[in-house]
Protein backbone atom coordinates (compact mmCIF):
# COMPACT_ATOMS: atom_id res chain seq x y z
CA UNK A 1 -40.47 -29.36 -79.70
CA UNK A 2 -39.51 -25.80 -81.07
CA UNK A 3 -36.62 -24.28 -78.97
CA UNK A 4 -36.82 -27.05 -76.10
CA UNK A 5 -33.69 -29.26 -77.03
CA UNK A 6 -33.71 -32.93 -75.85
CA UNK A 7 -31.13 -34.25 -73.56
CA UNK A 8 -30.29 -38.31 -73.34
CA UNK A 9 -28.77 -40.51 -70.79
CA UNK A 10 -25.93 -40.37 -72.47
CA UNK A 11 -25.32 -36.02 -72.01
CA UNK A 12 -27.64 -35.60 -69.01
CA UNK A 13 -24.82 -35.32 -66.83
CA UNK A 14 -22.88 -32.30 -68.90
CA UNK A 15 -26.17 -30.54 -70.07
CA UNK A 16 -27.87 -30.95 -66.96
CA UNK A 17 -26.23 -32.02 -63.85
CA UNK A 18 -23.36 -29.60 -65.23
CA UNK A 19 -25.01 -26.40 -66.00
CA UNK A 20 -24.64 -22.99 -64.45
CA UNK A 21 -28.30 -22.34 -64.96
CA UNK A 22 -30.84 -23.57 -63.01
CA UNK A 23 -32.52 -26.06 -65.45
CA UNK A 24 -36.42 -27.33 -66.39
CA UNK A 25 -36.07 -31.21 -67.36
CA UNK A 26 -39.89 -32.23 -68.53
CA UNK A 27 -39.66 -36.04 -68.69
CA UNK A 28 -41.59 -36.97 -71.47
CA UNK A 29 -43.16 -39.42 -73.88
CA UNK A 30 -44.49 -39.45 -77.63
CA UNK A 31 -48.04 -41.15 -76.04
CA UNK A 32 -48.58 -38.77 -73.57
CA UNK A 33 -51.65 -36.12 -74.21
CA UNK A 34 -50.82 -33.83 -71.71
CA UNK A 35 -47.14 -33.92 -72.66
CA UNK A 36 -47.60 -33.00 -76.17
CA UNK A 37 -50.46 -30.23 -74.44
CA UNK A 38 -47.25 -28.78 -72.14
CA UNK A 39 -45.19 -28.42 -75.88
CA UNK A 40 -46.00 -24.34 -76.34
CA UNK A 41 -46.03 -23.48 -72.53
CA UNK A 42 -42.57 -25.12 -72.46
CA UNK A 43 -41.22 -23.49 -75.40
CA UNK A 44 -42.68 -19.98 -74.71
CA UNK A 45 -41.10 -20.25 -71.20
CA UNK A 46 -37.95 -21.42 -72.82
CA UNK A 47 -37.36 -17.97 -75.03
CA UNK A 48 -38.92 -15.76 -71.97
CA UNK A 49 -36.28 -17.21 -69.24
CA UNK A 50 -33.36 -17.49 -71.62
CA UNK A 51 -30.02 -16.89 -69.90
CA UNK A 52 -31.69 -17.63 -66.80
CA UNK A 53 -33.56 -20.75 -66.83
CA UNK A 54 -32.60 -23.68 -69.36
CA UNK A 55 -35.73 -25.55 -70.69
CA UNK A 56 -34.80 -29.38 -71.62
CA UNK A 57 -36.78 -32.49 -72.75
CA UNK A 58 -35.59 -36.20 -71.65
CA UNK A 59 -37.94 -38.95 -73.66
CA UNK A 60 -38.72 -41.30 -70.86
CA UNK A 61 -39.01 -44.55 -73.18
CA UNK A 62 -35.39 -43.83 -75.05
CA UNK A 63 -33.55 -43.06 -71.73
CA UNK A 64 -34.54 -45.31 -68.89
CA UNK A 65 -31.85 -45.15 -66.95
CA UNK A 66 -32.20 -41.73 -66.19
CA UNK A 67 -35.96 -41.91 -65.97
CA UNK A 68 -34.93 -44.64 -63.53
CA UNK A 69 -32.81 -42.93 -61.43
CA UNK A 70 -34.97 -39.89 -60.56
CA UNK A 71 -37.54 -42.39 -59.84
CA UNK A 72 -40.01 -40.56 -62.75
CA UNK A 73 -43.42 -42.73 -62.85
CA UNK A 74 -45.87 -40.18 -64.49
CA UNK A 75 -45.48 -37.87 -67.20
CA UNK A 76 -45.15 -35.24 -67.88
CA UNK A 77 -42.73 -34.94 -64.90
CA UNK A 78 -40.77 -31.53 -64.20
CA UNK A 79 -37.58 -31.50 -62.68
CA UNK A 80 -35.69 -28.57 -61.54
CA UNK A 81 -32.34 -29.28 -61.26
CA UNK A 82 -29.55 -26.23 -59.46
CA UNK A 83 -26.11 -26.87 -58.53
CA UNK A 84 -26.48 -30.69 -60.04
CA UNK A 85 -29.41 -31.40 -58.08
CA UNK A 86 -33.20 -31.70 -58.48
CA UNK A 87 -34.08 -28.91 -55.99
CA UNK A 88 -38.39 -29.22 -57.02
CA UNK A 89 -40.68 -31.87 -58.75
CA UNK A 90 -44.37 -31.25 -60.66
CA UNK A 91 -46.07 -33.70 -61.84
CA UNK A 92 -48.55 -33.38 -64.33
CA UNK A 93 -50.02 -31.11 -67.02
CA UNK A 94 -50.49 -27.36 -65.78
CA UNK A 95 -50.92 -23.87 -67.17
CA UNK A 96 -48.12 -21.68 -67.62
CA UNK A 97 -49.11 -19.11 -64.32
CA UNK A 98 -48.85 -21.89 -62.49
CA UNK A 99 -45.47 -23.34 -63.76
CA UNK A 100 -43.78 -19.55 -63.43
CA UNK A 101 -45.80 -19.75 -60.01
CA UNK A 102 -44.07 -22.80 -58.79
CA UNK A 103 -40.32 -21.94 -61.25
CA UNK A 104 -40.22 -18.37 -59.18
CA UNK A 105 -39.04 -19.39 -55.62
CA UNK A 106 -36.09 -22.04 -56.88
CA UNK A 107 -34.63 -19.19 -60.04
């Protein structure tokens, strides 16, 4: 996805857990419609909120154990993550009002 980088199990921890911004994790997978539908809203929001909201991508199938450990079942799945922890969960496709809508109160 243009301008939304993808994190692993493997940095999760430093690019996520570890950031000074609050950060947007969208668990994701290649077979999911309404994942691939969230691509532009995610990207757009990405360069809008830069320097104050990271946008990342975690691929659900190639990083179970994180998927795992956040207990993610659908996708897409958004995560908010501040201070190192998930402080707000959406689940499911949605429009971008709505996403800034429920993103304003944890920024």
């Amino acid at each position: 996805m243009r301008g939304v980088p993808e994190v692993t199990d493997a940095d999760f921890a430093a690019e996520v857990i570890g950031a000074e911004l609050p950060v947007l994790v969208e668990f994701t997978a290649d077979w999911c419609p309404p994942c691939r539908q969230m691509a532009p809203v995610l990207s757009a929001l990405a360069a809008q909120e830069a320097g104050r909201l990271k946008v990342v991508q975690l691929n659900v199938d190639a990083n179970p154990g994180t998927t795992n450990a956040y207990k993610v079942l659908s996708m897409p799945t958004f995560m908010v993550f501040r201070d190192g922890r998930p402080v707000r969960s959406m689940v499911g496709a949605r429009p971008e009002r709505r996403l800034r809508e429920e993103l304003e109160d944890v920024l």
